[in-house]
C-alpha atoms as a PDB file:
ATOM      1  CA  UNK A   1      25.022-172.631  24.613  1.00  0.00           C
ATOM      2  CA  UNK A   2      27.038-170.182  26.911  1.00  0.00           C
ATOM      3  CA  UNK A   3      25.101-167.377  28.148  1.00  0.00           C
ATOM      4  CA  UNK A   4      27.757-164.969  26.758  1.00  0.00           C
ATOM      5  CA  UNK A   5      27.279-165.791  23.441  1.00  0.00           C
ATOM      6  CA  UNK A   6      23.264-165.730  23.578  1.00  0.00           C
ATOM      7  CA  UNK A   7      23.935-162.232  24.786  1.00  0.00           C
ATOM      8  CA  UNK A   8      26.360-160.994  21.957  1.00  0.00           C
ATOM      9  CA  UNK A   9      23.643-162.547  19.716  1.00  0.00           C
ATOM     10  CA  UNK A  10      20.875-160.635  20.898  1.00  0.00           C
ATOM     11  CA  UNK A  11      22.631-157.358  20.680  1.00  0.00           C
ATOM     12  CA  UNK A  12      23.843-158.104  17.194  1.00  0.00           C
ATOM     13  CA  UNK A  13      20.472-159.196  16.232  1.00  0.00           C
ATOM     14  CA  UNK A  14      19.042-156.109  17.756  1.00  0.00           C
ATOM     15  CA  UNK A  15      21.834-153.691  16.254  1.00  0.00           C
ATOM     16  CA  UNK A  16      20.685-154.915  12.721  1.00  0.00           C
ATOM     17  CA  UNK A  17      16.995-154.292  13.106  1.00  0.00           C
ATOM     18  CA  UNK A  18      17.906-150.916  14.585  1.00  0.00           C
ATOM     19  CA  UNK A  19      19.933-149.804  12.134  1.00  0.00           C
ATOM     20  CA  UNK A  20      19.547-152.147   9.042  1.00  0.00           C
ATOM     21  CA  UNK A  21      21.395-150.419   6.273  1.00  0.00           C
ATOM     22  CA  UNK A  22      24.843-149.131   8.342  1.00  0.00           C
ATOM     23  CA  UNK A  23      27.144-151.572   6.995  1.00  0.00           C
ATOM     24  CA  UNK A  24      25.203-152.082   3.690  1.00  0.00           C
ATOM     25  CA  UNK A  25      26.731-151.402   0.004  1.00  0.00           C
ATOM     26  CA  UNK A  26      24.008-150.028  -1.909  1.00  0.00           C
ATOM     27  CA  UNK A  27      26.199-149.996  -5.117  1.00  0.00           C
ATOM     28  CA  UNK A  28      26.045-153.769  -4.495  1.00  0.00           C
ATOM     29  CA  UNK A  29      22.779-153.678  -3.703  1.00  0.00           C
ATOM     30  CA  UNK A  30      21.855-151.632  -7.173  1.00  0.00           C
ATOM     31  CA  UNK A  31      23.659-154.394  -9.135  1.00  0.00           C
ATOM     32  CA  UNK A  32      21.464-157.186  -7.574  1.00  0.00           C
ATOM     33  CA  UNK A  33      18.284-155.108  -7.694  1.00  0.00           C
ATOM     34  CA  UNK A  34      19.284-154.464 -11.276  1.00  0.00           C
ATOM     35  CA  UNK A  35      19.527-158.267 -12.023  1.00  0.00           C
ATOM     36  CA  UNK A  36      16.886-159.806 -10.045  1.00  0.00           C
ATOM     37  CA  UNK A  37      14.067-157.196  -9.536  1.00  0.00           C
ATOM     38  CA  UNK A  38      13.172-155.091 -12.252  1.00  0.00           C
ATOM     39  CA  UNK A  39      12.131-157.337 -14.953  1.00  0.00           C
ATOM     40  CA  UNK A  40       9.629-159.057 -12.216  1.00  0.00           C
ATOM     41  CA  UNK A  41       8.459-155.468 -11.176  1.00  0.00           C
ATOM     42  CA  UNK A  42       8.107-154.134 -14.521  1.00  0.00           C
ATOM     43  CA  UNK A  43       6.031-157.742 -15.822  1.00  0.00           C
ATOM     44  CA  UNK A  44       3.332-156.497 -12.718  1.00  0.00           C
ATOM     45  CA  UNK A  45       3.718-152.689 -12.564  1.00  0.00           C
ATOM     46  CA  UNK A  46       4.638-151.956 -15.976  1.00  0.00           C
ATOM     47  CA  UNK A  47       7.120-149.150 -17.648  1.00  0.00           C
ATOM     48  CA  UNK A  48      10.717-149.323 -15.776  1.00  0.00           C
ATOM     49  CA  UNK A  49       9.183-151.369 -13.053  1.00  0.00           C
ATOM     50  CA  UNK A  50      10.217-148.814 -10.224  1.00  0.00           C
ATOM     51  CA  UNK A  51       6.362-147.546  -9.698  1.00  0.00           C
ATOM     52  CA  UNK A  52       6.327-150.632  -7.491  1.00  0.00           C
ATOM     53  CA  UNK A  53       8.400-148.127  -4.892  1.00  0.00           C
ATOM     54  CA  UNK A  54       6.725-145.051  -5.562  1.00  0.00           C
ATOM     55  CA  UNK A  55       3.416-145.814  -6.145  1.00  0.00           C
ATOM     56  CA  UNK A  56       0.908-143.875  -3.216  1.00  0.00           C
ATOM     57  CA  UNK A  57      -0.467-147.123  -1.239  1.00  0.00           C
ATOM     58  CA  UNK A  58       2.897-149.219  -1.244  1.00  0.00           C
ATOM     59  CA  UNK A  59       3.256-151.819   1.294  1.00  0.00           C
ATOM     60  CA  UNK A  60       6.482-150.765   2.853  1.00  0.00           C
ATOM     61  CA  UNK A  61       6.751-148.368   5.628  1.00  0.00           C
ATOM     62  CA  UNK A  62       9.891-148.085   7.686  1.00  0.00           C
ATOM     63  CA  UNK A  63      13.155-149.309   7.092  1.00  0.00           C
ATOM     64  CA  UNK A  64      12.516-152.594   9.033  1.00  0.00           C
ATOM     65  CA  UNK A  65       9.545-153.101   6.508  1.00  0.00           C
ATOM     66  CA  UNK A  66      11.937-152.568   3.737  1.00  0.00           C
ATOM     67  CA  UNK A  67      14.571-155.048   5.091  1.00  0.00           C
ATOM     68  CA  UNK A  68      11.498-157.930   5.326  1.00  0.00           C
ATOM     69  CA  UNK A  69      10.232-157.147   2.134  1.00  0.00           C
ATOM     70  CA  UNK A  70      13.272-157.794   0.367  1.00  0.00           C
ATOM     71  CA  UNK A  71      13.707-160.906   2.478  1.00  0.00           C
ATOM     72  CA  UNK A  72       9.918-161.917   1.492  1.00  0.00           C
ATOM     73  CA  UNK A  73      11.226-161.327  -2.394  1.00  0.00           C
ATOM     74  CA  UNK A  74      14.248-163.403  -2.174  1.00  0.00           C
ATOM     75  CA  UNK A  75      12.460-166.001  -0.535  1.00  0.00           C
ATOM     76  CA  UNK A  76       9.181-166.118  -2.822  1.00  0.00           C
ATOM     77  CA  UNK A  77      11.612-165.960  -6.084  1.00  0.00           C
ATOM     78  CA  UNK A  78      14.743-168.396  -4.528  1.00  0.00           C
ATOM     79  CA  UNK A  79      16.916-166.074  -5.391  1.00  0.00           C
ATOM     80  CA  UNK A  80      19.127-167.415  -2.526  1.00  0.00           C
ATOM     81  CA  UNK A  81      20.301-164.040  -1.577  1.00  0.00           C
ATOM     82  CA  UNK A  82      22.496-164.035   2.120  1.00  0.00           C
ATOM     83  CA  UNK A  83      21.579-161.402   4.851  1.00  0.00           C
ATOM     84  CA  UNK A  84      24.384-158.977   3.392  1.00  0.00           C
ATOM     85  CA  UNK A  85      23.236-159.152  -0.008  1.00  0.00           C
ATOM     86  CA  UNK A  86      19.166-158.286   1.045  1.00  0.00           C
ATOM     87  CA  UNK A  87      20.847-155.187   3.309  1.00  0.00           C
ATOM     88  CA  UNK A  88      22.652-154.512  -0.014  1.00  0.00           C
ATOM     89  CA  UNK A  89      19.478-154.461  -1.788  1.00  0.00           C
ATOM     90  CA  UNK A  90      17.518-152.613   0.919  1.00  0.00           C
ATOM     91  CA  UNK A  91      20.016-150.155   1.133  1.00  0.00           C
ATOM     92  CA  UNK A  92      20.065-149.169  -2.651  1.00  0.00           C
ATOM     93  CA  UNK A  93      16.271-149.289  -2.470  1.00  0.00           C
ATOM     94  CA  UNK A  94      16.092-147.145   0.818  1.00  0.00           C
ATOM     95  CA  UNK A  95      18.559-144.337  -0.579  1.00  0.00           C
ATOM     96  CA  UNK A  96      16.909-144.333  -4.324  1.00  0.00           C
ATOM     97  CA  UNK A  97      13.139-144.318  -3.693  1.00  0.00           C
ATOM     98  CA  UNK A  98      12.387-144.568   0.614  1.00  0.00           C
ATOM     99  CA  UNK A  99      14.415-142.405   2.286  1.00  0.00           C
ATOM    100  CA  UNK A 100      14.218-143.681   5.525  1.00  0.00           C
ATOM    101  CA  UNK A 101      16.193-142.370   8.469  1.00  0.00           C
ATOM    102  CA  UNK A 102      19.039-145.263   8.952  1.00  0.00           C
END
C-alpha cells in the first residue's frame, strides 16, 4: 500500500476519534435512534426508555465512549448501521442527553 495513503488514513482515522460528531446529522441520527433504540431501552429500563442515558452510574463517559457504545449496539442487535449512520446516532444522543464537548 503506498505510504501516502497509510498516512491520509491515519489522520482521517485520528480526525474522527478527535472530533466524532463534526460532520454528523443528529436529525438523522434522532430518526434511527427513534426506530431502533427505544423500544429495546424501554423493554430493560422501563418508561420512555431514555433513563438508559440519564441514569447516575451510566456506562458512557466521553464522546469517544459514546461513539463505541453505539457501535457495540449496532453490532450486538445487527442493525447493520454504516459509520455515518452510528455518528448520526451518537450525535443526536450526545446533543439530547451527554453534552459532550465535540
Amino acid at each position: 500500500m503506498n505510504s501516502y495513503l497509510i498516512i491520509g488514513l491515519l489522520l482521517l482515522s485520528n480526525h474522527v476519534l478527535a472530533e466524532p460528531f463534526t460532520s454528523a446529522d443528529a436529525q438523522a441520527g434522532k430518526v434511527l435512534v427513534d426506530k431502533h433504540c427505544i423500544n429495546c431501552h424501554a423493554s430493560s429500563y422501563g418508561g420512555d426508555g431514555s433513563t438508559i442515558y440519564t441514569r447516575e452510574f451510566h456506562k458512557v463517559n466521553t464522546a469517544k465512549g459514546l461513539v463505541a457504545q453505539v457501535r457495540n449496539c449496532n453490532t450486538m442487535l445487527g442493525l447493520k448501521w454504516f459509520e455515518d449512520e452510528e455518528l448520526n446516532a451518537a450525535k443526536y444522543l450526545n446533543q439530547t442527553y451527554y453534552k459532550f464537548s465535540e
